[in-house]
PDB file of N, CA and C in Angstrom:
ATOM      1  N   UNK A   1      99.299  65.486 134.754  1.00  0.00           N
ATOM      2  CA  UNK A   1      98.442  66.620 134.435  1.00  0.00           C
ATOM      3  C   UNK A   1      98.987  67.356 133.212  1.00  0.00           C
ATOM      4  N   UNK A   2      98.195  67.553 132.298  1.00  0.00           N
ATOM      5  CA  UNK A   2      98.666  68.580 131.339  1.00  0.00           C
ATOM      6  C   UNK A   2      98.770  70.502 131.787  1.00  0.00           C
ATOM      7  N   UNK A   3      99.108  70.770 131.069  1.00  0.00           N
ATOM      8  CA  UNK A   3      99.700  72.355 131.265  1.00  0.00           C
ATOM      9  C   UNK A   3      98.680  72.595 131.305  1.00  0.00           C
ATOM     10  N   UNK A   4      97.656  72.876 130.455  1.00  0.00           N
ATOM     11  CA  UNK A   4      96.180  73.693 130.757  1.00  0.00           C
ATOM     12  C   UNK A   4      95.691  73.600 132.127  1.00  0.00           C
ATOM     13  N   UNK A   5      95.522  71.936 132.998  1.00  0.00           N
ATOM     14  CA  UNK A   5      94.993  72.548 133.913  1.00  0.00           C
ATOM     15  C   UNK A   5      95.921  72.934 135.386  1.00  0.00           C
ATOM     16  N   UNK A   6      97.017  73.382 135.180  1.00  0.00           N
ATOM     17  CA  UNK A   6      97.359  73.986 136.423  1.00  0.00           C
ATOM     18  C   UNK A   6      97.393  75.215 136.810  1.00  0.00           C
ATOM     19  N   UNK A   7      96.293  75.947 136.222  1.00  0.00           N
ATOM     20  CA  UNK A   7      95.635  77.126 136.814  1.00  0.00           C
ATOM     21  C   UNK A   7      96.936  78.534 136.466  1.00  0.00           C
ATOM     22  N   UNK A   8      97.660  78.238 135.838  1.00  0.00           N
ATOM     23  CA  UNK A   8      98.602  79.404 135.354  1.00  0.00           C
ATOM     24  C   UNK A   8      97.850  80.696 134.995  1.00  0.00           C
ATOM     25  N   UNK A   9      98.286  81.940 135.149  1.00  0.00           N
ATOM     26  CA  UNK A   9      98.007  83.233 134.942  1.00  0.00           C
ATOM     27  C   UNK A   9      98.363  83.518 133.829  1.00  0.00           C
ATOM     28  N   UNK A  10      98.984  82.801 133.183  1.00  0.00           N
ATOM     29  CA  UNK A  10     100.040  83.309 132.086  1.00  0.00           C
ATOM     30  C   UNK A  10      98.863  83.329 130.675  1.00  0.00           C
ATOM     31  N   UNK A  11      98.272  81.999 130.834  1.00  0.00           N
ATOM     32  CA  UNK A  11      97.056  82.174 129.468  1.00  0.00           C
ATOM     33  C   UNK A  11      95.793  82.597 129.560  1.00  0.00           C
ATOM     34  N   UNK A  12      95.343  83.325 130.677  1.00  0.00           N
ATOM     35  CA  UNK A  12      94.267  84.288 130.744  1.00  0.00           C
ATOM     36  C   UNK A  12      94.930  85.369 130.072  1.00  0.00           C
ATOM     37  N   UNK A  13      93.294  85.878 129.278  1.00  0.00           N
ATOM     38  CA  UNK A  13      93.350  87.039 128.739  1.00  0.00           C
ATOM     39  C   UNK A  13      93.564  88.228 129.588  1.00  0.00           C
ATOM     40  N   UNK A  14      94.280  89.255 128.277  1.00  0.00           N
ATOM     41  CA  UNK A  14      94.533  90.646 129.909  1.00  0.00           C
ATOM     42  C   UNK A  14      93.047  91.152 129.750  1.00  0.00           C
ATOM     43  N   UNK A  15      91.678  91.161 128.797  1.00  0.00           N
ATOM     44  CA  UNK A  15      90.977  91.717 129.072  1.00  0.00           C
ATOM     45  C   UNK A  15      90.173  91.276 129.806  1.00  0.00           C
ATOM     46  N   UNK A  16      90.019  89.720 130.263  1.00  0.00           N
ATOM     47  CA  UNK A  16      89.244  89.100 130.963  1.00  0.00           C
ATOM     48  C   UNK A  16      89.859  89.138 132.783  1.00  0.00           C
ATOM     49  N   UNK A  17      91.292  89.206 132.228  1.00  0.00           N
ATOM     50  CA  UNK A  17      91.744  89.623 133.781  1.00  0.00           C
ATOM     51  C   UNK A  17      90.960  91.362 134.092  1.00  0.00           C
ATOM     52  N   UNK A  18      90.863  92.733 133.106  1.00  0.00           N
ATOM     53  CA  UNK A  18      90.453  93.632 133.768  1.00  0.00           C
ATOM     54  C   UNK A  18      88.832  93.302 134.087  1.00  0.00           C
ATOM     55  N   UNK A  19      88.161  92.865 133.437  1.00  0.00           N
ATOM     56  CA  UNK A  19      87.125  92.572 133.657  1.00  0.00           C
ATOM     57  C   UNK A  19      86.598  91.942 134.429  1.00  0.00           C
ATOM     58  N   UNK A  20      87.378  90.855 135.549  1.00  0.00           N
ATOM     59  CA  UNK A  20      87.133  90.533 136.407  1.00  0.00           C
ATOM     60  C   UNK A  20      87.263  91.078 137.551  1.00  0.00           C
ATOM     61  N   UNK A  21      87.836  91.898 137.278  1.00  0.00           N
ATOM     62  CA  UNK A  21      87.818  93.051 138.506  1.00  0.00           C
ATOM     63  C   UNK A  21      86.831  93.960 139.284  1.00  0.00           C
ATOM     64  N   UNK A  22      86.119  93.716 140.263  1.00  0.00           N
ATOM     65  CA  UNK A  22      84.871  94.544 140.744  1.00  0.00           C
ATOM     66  C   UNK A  22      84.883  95.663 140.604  1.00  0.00           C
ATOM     67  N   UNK A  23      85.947  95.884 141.472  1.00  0.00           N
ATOM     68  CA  UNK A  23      86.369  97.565 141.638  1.00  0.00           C
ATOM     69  C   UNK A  23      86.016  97.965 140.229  1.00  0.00           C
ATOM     70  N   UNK A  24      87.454  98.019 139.010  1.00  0.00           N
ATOM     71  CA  UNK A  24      86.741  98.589 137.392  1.00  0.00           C
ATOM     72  C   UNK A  24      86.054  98.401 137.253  1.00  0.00           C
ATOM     73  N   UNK A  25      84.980  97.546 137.506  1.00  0.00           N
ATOM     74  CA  UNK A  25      83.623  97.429 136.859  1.00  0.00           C
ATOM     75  C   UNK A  25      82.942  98.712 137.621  1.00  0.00           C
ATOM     76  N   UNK A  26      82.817  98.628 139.048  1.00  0.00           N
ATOM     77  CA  UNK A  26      82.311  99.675 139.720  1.00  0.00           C
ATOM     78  C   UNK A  26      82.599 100.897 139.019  1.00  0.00           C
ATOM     79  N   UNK A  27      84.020 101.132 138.802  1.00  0.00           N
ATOM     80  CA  UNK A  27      84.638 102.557 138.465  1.00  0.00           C
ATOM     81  C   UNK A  27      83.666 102.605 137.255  1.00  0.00           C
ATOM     82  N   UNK A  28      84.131 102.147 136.447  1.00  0.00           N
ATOM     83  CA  UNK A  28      83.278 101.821 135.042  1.00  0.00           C
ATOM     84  C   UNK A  28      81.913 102.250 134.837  1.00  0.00           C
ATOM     85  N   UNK A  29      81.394 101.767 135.864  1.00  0.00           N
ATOM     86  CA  UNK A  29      79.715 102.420 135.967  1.00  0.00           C
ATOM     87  C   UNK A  29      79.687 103.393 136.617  1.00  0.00           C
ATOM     88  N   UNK A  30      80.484 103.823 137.523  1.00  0.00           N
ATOM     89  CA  UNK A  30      79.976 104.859 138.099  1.00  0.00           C
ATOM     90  C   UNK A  30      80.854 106.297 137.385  1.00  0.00           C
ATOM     91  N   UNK A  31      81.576 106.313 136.471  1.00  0.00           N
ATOM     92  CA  UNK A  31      82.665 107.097 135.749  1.00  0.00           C
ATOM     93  C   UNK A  31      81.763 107.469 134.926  1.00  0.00           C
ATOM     94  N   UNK A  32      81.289 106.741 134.048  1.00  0.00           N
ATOM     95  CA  UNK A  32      80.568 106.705 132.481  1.00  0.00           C
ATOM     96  C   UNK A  32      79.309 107.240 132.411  1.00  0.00           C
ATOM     97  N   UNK A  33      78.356 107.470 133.427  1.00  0.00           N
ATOM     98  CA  UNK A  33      77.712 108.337 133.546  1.00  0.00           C
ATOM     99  C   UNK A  33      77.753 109.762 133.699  1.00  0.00           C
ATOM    100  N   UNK A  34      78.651 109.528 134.648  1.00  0.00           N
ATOM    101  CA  UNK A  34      79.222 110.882 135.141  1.00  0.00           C
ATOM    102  C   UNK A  34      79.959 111.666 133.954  1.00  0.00           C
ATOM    103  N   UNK A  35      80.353 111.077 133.275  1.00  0.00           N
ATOM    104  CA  UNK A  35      81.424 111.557 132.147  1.00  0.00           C
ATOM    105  C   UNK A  35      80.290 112.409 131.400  1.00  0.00           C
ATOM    106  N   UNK A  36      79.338 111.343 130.616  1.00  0.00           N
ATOM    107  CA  UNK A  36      78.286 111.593 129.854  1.00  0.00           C
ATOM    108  C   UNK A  36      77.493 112.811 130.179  1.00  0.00           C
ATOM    109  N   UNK A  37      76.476 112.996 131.978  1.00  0.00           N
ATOM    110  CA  UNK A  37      76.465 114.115 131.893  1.00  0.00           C
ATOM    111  C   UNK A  37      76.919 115.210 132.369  1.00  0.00           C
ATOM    112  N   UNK A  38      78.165 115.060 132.386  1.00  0.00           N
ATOM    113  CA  UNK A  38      78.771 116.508 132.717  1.00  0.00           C
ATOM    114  C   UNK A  38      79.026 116.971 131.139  1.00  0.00           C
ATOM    115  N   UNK A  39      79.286 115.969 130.445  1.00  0.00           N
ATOM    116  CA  UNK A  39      79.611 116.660 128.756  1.00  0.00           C
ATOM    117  C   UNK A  39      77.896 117.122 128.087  1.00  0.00           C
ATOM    118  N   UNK A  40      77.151 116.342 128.806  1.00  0.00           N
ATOM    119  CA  UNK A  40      75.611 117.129 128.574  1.00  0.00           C
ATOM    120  C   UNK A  40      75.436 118.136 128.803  1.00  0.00           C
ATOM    121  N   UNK A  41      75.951 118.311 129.943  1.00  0.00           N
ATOM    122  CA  UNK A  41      75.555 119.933 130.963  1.00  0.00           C
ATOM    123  C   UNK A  41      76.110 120.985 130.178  1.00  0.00           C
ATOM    124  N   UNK A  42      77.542 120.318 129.788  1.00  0.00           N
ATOM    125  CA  UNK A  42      78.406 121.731 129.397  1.00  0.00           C
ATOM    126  C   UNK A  42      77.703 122.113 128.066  1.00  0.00           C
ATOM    127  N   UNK A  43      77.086 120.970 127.080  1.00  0.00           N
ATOM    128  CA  UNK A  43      76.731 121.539 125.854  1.00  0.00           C
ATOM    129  C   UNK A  43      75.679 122.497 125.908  1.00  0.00           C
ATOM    130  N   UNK A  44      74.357 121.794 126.856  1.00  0.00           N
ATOM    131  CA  UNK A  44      73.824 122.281 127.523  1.00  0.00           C
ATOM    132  C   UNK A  44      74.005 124.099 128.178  1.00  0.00           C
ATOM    133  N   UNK A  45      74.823 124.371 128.492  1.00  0.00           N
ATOM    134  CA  UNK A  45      75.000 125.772 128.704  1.00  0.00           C
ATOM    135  C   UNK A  45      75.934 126.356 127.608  1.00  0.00           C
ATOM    136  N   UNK A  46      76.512 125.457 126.608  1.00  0.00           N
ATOM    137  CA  UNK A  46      77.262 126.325 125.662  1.00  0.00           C
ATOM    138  C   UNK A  46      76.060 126.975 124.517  1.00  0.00           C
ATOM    139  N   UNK A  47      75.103 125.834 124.662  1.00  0.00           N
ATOM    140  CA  UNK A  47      73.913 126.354 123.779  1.00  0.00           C
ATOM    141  C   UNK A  47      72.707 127.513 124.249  1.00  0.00           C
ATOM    142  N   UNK A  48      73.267 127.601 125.200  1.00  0.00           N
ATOM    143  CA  UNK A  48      72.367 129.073 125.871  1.00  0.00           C
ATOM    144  C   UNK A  48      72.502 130.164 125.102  1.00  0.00           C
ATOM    145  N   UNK A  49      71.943 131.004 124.195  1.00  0.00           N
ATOM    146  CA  UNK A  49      72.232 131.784 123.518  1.00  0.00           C
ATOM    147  C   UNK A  49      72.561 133.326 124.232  1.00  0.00           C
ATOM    148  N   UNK A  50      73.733 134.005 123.784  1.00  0.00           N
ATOM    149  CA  UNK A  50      74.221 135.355 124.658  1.00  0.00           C
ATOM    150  C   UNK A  50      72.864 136.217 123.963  1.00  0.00           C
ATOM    151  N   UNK A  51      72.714 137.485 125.434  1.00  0.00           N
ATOM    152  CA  UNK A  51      72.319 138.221 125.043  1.00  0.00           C
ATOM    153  C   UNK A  51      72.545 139.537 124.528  1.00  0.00           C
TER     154      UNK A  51
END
């Protein structure tokens, strides 16, 4: 057998290793919204003009 196929960890990518990960992916989607509008909201009330 050659080196490639005995399934070593060593030559996967580290981004394809995070990416295979459910969980981060989950986090990932469910973070990135959340991020987005809470930074909406806040602009959102920073643009409320004082009276």
């Amino acid at each position: 057998m050659s080196d490639q196929n005995q399934g070593d960890d060593g030559d996967i990518p580290m981004m394809q290793k995070l990416l295979d990960n459910p969980f981060l992916l989950l986090f990932i989607g469910v973070a990135t919204p959340a991020v987005l509008y809470l930074g909406w909201g806040i602009m959102e009330i920073v643009m409320i003009p004082a009276r």
